[in-house]
Every structure is written in structure tokens, then in C-alpha cells.
Protein backbone atom coordinates (compact mmCIF):
# COMPACT_ATOMS: atom_id res chain seq x y z
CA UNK A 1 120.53 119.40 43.01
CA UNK A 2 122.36 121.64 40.71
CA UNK A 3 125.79 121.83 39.77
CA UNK A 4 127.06 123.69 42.43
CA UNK A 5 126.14 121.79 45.13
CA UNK A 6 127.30 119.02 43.82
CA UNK A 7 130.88 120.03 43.47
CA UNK A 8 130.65 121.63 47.28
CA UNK A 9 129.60 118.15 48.11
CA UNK A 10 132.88 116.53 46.25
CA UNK A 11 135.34 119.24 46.92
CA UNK A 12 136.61 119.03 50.45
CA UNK A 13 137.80 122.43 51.21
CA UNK A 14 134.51 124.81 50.15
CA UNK A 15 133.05 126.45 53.17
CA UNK A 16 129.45 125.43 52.65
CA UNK A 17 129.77 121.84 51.89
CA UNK A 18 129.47 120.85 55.71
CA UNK A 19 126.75 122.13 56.30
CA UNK A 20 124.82 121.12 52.98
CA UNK A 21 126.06 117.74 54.05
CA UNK A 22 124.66 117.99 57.29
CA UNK A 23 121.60 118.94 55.89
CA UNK A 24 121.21 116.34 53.65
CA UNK A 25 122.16 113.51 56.31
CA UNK A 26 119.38 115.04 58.62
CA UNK A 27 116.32 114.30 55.53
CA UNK A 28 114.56 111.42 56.67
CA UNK A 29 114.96 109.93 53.23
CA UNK A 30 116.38 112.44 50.88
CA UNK A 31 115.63 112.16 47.26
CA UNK A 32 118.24 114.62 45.22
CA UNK A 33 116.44 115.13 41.88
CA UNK A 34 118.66 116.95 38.91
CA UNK A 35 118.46 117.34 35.08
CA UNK A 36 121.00 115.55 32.85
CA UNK A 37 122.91 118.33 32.82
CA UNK A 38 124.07 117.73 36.09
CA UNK A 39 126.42 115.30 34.83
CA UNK A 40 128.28 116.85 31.83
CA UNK A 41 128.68 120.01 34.18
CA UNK A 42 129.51 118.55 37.12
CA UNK A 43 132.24 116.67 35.28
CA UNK A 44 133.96 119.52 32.73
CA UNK A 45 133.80 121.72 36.17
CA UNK A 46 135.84 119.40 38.41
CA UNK A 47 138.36 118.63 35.55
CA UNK A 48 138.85 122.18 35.37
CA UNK A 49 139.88 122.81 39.13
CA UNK A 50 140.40 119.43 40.39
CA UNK A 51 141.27 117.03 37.44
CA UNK A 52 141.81 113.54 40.39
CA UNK A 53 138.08 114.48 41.22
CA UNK A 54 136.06 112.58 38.89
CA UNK A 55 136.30 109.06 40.92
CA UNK A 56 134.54 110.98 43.39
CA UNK A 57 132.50 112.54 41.42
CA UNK A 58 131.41 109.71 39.75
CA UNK A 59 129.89 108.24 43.47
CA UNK A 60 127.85 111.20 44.26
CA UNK A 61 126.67 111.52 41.01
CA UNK A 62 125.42 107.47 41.30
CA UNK A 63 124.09 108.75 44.60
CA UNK A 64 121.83 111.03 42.82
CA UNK A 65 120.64 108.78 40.60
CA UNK A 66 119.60 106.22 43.00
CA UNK A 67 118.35 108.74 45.74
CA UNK A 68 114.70 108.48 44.50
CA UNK A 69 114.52 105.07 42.88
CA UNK A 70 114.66 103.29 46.00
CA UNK A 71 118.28 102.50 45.45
């Protein structure tokens, strides 16, 4: 998952997050794989447009984390 797609995810009003939800919820057992990147970006991007977002943040980023380690 890269860095956009994560904040569509978090951010309620972009256009595409719906869907990418959607699409995610429909994977028999999705497994969201990202470099460690992912965090630091993910985290200096939604403080710069949204600075309440990091609790949220914070959740989907655990979710990718545990996605393919069975948790």
C-alpha cells in the first residue's frame, strides 16, 4: 500500500476512498504489504492537511502491519 492510499483510506471526504475500501473488504483475506516509509509519510502528510488525523492514522497503519502476520 503506498502512501496515498493510505491517507484516502483515513481521510473521509476523498472521492476514491470508497471504493478502495470496498475493494479491500471484498479480498478474501487481504494482506496490505508497504515499506517503512509508509509510516513517516503517512504521518508528516496527515499533519499537514489534517493535524486530529493521526489517532486514525495510527489504526490503519496497525492494520497494515498485522494484515499479513496473521494478526
Amino acid at each position: 500500500m503506498d502512501t496515498s492510499a493510505l491517507l484516502e483510506l483515513v481521510k473521509d471526504d476523498e472521492a476514491e476512498g470508497p471504493a478502495l475500501r470496498a475493494d479491500i473488504a471484498g479480498t478474501a483475506e487481504p494482506c496490505l504489504v508497504s515499506s517503512a516509509l509508509l509510516t513517516v509519510e503517512a504521518r508528516r502528510g496527515m499533519l499537514r492537511v489534517r493535524p486530529p488525523g493521526p489517532p486514525k492514522l495510527d489504526l490503519l497503519l496497525a492494520d497494515v502491519a498485522a494484515s499479513c502476520a496473521g494478526g
